[in-house]
Protein backbone atom coordinates (compact mmCIF):
# COMPACT_ATOMS: atom_id res chain seq x y z
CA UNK A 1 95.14 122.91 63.84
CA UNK A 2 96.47 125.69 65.17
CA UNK A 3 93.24 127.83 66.03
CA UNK A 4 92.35 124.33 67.64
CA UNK A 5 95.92 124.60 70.13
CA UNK A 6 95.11 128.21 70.45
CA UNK A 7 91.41 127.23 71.59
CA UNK A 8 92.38 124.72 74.20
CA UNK A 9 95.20 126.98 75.96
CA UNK A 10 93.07 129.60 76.23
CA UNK A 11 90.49 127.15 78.32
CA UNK A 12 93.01 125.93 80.10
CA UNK A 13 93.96 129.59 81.12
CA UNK A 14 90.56 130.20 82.28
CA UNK A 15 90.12 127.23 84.50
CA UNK A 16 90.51 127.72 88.29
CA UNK A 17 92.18 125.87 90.69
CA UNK A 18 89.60 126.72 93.70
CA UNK A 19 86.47 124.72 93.83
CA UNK A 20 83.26 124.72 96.08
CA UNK A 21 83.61 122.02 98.65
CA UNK A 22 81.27 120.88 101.50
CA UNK A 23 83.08 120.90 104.34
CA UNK A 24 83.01 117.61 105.66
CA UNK A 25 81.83 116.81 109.41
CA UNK A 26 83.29 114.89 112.22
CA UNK A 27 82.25 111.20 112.00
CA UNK A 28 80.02 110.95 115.43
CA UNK A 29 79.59 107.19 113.87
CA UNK A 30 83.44 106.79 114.16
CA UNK A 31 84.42 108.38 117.23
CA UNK A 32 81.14 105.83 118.85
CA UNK A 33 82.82 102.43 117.13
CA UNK A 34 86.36 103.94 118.92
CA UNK A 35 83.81 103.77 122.49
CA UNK A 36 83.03 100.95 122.15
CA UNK A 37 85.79 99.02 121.64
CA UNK A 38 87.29 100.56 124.74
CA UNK A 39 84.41 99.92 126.31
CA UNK A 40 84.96 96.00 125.42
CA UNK A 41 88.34 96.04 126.33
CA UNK A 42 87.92 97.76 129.50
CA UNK A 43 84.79 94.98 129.88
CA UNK A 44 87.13 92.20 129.39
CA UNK A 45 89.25 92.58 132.25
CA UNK A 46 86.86 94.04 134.83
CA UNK A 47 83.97 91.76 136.51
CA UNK A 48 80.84 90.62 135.41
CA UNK A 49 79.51 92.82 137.05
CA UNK A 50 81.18 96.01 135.01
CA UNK A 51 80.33 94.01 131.89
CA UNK A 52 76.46 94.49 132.25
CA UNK A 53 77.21 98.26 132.83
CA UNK A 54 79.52 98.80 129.99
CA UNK A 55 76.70 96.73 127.64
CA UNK A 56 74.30 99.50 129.39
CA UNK A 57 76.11 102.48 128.08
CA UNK A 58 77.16 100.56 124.83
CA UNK A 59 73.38 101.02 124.33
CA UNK A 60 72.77 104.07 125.28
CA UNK A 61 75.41 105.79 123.02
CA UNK A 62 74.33 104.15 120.19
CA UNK A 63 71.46 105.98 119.30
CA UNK A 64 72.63 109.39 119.53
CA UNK A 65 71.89 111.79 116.91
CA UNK A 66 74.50 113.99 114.82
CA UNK A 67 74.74 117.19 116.44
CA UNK A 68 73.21 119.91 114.80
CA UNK A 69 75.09 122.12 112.31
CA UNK A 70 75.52 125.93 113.36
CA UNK A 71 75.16 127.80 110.29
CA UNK A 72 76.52 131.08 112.27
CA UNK A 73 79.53 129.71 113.06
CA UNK A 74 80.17 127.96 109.32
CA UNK A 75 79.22 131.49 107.91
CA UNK A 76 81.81 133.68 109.29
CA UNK A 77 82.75 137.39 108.09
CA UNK A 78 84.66 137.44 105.02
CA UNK A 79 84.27 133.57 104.25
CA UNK A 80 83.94 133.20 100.07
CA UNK A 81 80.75 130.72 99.82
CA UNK A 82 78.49 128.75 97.97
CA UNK A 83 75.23 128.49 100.09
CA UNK A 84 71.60 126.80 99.36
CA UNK A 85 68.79 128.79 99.70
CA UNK A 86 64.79 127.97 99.13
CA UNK A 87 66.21 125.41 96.28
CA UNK A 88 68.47 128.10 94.80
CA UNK A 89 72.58 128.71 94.60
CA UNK A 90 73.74 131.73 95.67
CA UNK A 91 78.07 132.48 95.57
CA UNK A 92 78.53 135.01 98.34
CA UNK A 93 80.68 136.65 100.65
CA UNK A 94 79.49 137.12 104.08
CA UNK A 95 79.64 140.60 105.42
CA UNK A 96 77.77 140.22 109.09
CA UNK A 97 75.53 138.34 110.80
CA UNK A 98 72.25 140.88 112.39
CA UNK A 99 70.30 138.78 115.13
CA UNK A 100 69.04 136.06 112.85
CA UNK A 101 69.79 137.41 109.63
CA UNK A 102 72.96 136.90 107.25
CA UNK A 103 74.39 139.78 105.28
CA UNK A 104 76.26 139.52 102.44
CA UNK A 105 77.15 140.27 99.15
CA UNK A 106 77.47 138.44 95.63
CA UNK A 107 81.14 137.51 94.73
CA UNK A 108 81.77 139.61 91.68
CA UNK A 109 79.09 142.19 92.93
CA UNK A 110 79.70 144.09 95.78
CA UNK A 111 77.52 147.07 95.45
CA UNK A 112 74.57 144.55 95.66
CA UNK A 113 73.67 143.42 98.93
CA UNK A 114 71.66 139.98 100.05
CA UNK A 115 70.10 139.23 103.06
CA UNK A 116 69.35 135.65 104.20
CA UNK A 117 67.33 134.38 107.77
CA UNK A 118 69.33 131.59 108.90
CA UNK A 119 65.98 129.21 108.49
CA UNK A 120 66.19 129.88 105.01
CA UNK A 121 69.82 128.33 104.57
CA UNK A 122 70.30 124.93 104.11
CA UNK A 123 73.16 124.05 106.37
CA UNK A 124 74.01 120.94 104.28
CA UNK A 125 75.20 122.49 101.33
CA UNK A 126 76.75 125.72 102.80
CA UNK A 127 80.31 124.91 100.29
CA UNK A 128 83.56 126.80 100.90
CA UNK A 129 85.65 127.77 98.51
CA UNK A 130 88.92 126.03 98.53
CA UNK A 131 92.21 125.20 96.84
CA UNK A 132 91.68 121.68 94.71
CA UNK A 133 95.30 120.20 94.53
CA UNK A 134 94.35 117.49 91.85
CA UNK A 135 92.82 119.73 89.31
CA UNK A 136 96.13 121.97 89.89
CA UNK A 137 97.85 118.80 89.54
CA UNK A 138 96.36 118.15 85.98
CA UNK A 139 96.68 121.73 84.46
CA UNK A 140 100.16 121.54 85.36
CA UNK A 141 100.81 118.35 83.68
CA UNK A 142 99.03 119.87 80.32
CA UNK A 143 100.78 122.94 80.58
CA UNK A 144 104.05 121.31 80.70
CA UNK A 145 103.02 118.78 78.04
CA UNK A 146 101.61 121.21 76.04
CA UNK A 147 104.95 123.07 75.92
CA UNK A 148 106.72 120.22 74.98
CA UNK A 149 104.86 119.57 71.91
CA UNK A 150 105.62 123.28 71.29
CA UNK A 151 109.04 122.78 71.58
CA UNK A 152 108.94 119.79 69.58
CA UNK A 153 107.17 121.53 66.65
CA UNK A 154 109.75 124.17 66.45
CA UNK A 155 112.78 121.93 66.57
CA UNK A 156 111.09 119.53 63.84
């Protein structure tokens, strides 16, 4: 039992509260369904004329694509990352950019140095590392439960 409790604190010590996230991007959808209905309300109350014109550029917004992701300005110096590249994962920390070409370095190797052209990336799955509240949230619910059952244990 005890080599058990022993087992499962010491994974819980070991587990991080920063995660990998992909960064999410502005909703070009959203902020064109927020156009458009000024667009109709605006349409309402002018002529019928307007109305024809605001159906016009109704339809020509509606087809636009999302805007292409900069992977030099998502990679900035000294940004901890998790990037995509030819299929593989790398965890890195960017050093520079030269021309078309990222430096950087491996997270718990810095002696060893990588360098990536910015065709190879996939801008996609470029991940920073951040702080995850709700896994913080859960070890600190175990932690304090698990000292509760050992303060239980030792009053019994």
């Amino acid at each position: 039992m005890r080599k058990n409790l022993y087992l499962i604190i010491i994974l819980f010590s070991l587990t991080s509260c920063y995660t990998y996230q992909v960064k999410k991007q502005a909703d070009i959808a959203t902020d064109n369904k927020q156009e458009s209905k000024k667009n109709t309300t605006l349409a309402n109350t002018a002529s019928p004329q307007m109305n024809s014109t605001a159906a016009a550029s109704k339809s020509l917004n509606s087809p636009q694509m999302p805007v292409p992701v900069n992977i030099q300005e998502k990679l900035a110096p000294n940004k901890n990352v998790k990037i995509d590249v030819d299929g593989r994962s790398y965890k890195i920390i960017v050093d520079r950019w030269e021309s078309d070409s990222l430096v950087a370095h491996p997270v718990h190797n810095l002696k060893k140095t990588l360098k990536f052209h910015k065709n190879q990336i996939n801008g996609e799955k470029i991940a920073e590392k951040r702080f995850s509240q709700p896994i913080a949230d859960i070890i600190t619910v175990i932690a304090y439960a698990s000292i509760g059952v050992g303060i239980y244990l030792l009053v019994r």
